[in-house]
N, C-alpha and C. Protein backbone atom coordinates (compact mmCIF):
# COMPACT_ATOMS: atom_id res chain seq x y z
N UNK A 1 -17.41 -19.15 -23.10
CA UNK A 1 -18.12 -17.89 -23.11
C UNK A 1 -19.51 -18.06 -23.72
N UNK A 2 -19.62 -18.96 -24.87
CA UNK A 2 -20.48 -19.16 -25.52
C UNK A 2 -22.21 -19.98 -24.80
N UNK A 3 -21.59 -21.24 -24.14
CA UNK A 3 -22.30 -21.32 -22.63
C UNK A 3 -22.76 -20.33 -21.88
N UNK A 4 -21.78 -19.76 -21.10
CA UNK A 4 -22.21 -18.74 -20.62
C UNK A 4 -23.26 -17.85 -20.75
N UNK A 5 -23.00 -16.91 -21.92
CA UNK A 5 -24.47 -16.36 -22.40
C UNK A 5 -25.30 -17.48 -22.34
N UNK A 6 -25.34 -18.56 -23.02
CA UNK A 6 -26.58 -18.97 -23.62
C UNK A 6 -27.50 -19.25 -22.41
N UNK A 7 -26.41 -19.68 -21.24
CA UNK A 7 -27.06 -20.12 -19.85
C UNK A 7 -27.79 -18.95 -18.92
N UNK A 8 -27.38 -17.94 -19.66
CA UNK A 8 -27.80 -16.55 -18.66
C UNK A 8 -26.99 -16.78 -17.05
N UNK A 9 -25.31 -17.25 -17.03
CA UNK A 9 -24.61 -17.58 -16.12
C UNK A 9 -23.70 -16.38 -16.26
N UNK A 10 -23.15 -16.07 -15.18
CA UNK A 10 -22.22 -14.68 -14.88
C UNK A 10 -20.71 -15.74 -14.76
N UNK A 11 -19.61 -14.76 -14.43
CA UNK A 11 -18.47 -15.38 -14.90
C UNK A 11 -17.67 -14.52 -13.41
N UNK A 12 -16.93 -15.23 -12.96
CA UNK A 12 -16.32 -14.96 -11.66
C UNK A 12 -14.23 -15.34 -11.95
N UNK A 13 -14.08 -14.63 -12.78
CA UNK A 13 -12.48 -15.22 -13.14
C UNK A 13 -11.88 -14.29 -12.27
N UNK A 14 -10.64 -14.99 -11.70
CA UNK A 14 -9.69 -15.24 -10.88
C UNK A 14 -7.96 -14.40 -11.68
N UNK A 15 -8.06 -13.40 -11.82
CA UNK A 15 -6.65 -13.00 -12.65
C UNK A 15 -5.66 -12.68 -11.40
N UNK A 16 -4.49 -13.74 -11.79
CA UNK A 16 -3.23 -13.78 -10.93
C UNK A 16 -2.11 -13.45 -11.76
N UNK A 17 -1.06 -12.21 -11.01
CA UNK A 17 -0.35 -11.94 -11.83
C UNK A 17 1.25 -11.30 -10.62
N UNK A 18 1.81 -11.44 -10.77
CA UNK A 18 2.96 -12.50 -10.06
C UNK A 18 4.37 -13.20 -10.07
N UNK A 19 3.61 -14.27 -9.72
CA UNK A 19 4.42 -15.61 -9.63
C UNK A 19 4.76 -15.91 -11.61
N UNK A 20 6.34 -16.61 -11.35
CA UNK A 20 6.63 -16.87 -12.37
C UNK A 20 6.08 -17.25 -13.32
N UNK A 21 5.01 -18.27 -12.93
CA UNK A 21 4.58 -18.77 -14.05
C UNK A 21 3.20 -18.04 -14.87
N UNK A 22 2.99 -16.87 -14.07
CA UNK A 22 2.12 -15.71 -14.68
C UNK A 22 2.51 -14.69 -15.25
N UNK A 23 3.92 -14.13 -15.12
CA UNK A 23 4.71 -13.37 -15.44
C UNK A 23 5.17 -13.50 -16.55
N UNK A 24 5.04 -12.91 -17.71
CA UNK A 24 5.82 -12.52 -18.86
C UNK A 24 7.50 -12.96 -18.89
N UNK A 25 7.81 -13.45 -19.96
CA UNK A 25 9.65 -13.71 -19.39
C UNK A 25 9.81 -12.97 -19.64
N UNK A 26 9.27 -11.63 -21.06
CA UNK A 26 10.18 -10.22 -21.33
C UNK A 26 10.03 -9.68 -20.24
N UNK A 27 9.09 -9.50 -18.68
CA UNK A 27 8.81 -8.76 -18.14
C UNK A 27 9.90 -9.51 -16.91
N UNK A 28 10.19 -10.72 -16.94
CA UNK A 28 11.11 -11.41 -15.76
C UNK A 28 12.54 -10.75 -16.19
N UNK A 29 12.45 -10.55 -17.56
CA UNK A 29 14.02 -10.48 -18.05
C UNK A 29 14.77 -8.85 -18.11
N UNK A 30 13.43 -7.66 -18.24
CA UNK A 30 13.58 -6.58 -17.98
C UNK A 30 14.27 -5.89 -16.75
N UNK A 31 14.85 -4.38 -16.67
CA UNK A 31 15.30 -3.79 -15.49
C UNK A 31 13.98 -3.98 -14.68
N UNK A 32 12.70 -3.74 -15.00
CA UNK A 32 11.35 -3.49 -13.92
C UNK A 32 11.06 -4.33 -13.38
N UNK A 33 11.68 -6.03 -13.21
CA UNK A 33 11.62 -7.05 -12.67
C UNK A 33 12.36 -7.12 -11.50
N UNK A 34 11.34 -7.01 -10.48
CA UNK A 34 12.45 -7.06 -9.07
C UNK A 34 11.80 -8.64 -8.21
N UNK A 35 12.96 -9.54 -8.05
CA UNK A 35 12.34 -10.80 -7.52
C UNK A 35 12.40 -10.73 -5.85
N UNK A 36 12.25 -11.50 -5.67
CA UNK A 36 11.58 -11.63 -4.01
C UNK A 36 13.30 -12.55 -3.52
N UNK A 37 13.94 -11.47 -2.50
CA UNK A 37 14.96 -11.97 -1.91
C UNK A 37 14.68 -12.83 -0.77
N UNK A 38 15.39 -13.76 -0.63
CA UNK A 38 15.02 -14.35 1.00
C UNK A 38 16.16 -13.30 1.68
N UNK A 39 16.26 -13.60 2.87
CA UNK A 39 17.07 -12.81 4.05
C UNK A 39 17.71 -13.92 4.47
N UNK A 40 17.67 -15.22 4.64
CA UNK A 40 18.55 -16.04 4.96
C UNK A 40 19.79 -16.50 4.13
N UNK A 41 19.38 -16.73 2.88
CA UNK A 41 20.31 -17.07 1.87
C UNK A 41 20.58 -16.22 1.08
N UNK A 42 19.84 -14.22 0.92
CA UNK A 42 20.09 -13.29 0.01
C UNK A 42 20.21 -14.11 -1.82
N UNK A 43 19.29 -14.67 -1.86
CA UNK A 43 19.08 -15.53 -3.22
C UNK A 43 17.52 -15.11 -3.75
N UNK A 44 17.51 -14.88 -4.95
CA UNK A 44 16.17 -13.80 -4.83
C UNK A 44 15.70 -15.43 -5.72
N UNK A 45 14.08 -15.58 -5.53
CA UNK A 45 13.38 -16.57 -6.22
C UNK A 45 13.20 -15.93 -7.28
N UNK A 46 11.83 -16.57 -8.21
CA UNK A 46 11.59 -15.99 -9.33
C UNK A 46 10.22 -15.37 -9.56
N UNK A 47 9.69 -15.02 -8.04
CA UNK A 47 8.79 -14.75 -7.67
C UNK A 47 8.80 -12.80 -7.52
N UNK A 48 7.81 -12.42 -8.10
CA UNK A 48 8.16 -10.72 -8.43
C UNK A 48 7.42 -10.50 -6.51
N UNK A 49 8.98 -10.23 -6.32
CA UNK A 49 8.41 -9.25 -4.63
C UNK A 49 7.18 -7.99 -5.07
N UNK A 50 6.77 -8.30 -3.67
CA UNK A 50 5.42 -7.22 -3.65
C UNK A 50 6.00 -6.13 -3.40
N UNK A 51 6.92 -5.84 -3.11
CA UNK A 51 7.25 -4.12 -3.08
C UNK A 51 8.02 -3.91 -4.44
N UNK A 52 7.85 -4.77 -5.61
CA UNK A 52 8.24 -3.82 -7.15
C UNK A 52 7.41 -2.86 -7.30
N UNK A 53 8.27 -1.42 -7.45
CA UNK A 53 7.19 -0.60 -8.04
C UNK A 53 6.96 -0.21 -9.44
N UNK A 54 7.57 -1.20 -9.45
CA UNK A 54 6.74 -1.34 -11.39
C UNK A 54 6.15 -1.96 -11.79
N UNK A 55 6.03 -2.82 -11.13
CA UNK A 55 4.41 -4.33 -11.64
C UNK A 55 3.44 -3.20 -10.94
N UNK A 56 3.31 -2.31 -9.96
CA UNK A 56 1.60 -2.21 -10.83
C UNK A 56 1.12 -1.76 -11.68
N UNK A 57 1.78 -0.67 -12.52
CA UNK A 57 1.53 -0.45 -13.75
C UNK A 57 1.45 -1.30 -14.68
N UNK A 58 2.07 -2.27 -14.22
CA UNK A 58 1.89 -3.50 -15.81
C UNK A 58 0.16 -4.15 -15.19
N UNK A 59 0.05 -4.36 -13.71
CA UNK A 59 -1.10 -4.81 -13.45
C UNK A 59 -2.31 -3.98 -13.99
N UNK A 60 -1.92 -2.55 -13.60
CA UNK A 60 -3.26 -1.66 -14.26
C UNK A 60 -3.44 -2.32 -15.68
N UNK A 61 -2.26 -1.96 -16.44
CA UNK A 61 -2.86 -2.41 -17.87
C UNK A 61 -3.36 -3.62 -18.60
N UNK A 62 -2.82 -4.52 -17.69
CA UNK A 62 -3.24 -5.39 -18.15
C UNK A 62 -4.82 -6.09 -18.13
N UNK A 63 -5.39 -5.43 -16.52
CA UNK A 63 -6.92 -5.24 -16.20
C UNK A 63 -7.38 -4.54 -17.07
N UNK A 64 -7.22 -3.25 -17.50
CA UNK A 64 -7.16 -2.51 -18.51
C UNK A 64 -7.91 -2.97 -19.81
N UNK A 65 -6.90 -3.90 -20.12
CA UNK A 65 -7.10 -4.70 -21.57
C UNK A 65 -7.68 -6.01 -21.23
N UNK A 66 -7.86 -6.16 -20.36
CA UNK A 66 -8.74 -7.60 -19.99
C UNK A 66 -10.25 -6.61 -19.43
N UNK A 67 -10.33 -5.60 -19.50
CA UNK A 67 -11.93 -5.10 -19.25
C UNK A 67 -12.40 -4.54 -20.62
N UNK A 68 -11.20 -3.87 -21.58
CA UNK A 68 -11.77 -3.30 -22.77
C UNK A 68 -12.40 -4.87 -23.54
N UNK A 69 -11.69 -5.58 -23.51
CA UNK A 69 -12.09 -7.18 -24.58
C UNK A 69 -13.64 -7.68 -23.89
N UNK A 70 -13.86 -7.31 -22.81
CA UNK A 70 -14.75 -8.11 -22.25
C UNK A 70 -16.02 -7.08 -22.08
N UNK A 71 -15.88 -5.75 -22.07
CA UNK A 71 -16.68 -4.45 -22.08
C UNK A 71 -18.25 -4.60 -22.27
N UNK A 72 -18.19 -5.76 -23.83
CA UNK A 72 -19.54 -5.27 -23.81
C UNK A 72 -20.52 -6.54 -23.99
N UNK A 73 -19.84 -7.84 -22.96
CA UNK A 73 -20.25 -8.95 -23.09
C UNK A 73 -21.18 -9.38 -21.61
N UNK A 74 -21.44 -8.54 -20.58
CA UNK A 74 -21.73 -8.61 -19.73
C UNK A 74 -21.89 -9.78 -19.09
N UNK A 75 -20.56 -10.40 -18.80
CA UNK A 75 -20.50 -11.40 -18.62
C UNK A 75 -19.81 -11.79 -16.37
N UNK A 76 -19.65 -10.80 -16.05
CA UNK A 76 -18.92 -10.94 -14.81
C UNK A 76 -19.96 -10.52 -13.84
N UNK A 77 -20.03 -11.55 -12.97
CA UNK A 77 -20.79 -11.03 -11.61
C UNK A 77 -19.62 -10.37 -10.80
N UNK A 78 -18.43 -10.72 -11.01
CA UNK A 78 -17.11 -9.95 -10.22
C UNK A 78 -15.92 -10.38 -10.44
N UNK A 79 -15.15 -9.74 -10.43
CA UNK A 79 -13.74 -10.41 -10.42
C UNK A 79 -12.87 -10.38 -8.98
N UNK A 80 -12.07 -11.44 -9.43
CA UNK A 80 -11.29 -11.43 -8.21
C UNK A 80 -9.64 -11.63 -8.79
N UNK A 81 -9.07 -10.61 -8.09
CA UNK A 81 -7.43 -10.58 -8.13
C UNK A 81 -6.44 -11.26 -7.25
N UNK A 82 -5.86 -11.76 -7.70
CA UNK A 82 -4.91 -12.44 -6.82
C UNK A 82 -3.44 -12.41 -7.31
N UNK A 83 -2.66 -12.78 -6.05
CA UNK A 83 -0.88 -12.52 -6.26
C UNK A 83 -1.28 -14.62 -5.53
N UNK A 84 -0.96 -15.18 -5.80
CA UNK A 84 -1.09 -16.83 -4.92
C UNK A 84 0.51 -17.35 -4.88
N UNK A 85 0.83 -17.88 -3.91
CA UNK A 85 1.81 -18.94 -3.84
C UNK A 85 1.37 -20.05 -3.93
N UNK A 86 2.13 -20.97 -3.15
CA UNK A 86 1.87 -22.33 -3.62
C UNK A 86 0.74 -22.92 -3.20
N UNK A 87 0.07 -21.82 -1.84
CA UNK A 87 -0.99 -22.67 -0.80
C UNK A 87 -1.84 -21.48 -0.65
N UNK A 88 -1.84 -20.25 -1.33
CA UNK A 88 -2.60 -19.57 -1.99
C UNK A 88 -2.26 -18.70 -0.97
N UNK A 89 -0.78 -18.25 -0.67
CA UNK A 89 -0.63 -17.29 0.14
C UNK A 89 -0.17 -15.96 -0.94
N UNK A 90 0.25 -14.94 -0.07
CA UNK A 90 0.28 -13.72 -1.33
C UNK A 90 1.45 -13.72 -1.67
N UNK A 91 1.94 -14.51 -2.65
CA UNK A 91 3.13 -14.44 -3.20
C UNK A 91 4.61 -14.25 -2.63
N UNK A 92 4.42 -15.53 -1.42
CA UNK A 92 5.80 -15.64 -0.38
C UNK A 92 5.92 -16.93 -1.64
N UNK A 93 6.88 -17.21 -1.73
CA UNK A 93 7.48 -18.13 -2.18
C UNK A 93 7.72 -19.77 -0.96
N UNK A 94 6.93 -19.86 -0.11
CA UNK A 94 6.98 -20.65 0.58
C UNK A 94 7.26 -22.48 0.59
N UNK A 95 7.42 -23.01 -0.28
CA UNK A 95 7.69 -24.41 -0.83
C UNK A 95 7.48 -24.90 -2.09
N UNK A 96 7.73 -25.85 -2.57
CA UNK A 96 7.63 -26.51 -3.77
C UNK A 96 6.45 -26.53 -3.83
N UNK A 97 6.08 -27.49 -5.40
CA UNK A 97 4.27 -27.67 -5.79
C UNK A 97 4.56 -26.95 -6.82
N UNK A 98 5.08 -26.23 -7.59
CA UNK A 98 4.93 -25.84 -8.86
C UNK A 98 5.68 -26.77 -9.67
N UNK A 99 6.45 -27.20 -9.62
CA UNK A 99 7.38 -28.13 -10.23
C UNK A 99 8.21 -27.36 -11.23
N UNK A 100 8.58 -26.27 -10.29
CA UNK A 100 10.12 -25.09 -10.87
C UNK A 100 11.05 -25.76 -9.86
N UNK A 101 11.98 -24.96 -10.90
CA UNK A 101 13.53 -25.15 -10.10
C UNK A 101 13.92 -23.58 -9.67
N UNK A 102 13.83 -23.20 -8.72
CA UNK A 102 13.83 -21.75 -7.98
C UNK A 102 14.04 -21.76 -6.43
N UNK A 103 15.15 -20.97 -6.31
CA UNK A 103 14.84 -20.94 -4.75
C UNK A 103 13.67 -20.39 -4.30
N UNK A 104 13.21 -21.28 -3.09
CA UNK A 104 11.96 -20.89 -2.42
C UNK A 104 12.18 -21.97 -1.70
N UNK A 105 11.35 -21.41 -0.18
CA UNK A 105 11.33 -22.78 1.30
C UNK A 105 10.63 -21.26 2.01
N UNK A 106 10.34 -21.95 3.10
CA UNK A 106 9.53 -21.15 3.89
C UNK A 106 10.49 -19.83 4.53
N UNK A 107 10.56 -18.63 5.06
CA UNK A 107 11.00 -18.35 5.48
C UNK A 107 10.63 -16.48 5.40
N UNK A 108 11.79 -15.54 5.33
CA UNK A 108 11.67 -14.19 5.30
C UNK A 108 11.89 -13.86 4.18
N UNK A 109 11.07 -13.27 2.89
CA UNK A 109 11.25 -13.41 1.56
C UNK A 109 11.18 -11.18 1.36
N UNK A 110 12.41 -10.51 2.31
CA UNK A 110 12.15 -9.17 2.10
C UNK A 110 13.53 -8.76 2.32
N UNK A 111 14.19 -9.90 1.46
CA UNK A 111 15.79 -8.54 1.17
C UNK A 111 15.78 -8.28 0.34
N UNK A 112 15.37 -7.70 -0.95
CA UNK A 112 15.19 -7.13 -2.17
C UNK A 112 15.14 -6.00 -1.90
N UNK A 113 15.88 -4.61 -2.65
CA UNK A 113 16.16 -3.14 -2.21
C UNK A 113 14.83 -2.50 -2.25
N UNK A 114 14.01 -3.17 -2.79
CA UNK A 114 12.49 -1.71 -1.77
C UNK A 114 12.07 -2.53 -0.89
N UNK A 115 12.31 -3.59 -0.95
CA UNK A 115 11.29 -4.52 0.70
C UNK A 115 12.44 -3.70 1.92
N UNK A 116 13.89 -3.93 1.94
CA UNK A 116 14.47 -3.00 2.75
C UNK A 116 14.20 -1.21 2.84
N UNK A 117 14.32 -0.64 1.89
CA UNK A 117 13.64 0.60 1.98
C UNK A 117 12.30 1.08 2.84
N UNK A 118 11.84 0.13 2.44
CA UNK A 118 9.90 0.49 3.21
C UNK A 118 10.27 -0.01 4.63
N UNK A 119 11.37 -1.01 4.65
CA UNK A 119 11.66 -1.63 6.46
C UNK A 119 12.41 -0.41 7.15
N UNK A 120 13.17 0.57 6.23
CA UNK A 120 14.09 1.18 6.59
C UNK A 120 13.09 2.96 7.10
């Protein structure tokens, strides 16, 4: 950060929030944790499906508190948000490369009860 200013350089960070290894374990281990089912094997990864409707409230706040800390440092030409998998897709659980032990392989990652709901 300290660079930064001194360089008169703007700051372009990347906040991903998600995939296991971005995810809070109190927040993996909570009722509001809904993981991403496959449809072939009904085995949910450890990957928070995009139809939880409770991660975005944790997402608001947490932008939230990552804009109050940073408020008055004028330091961002922009931010950019992301959900990434392994090949920087939006959080399909599509193959290895993290070096977890989780189900995930390519496939249909929407049997989890609101990915069926919104299909339904």
């Amino acid at each position: 950060m300290e660079k930064i200013i001194r360089h008169n350089l703007k700051w372009v960070p990347f906040l991903i929030l998600g995939p296991c290894y971005a995810t809070p374990e109190w927040f993996q281990v909570s009722s509001e944790s809904v993981f991403a089912k496959c449809i072939e094997h009904s085995i949910e990864s450890k990957i928070q499906s995009i139809w939880n409707p409770y991660l975005p409230k944790y997402v608001d706040r947490f932008i939230g508190i990552f804009a109050k800390h940073y408020q008055s440092h004028n330091l961002f030409e922009s931010i950019t948000l992301g959900i990434s998998g392994n090949w920087g897709e939006a959080m399909y659980p599509v193959g290895g490369g993290f070096g977890t032990n989780f189900h995930t392989h390519s496939g249909w990652w929407c049997g989890d009860k609101y990915a069926l709901e919104s299909y339904r």
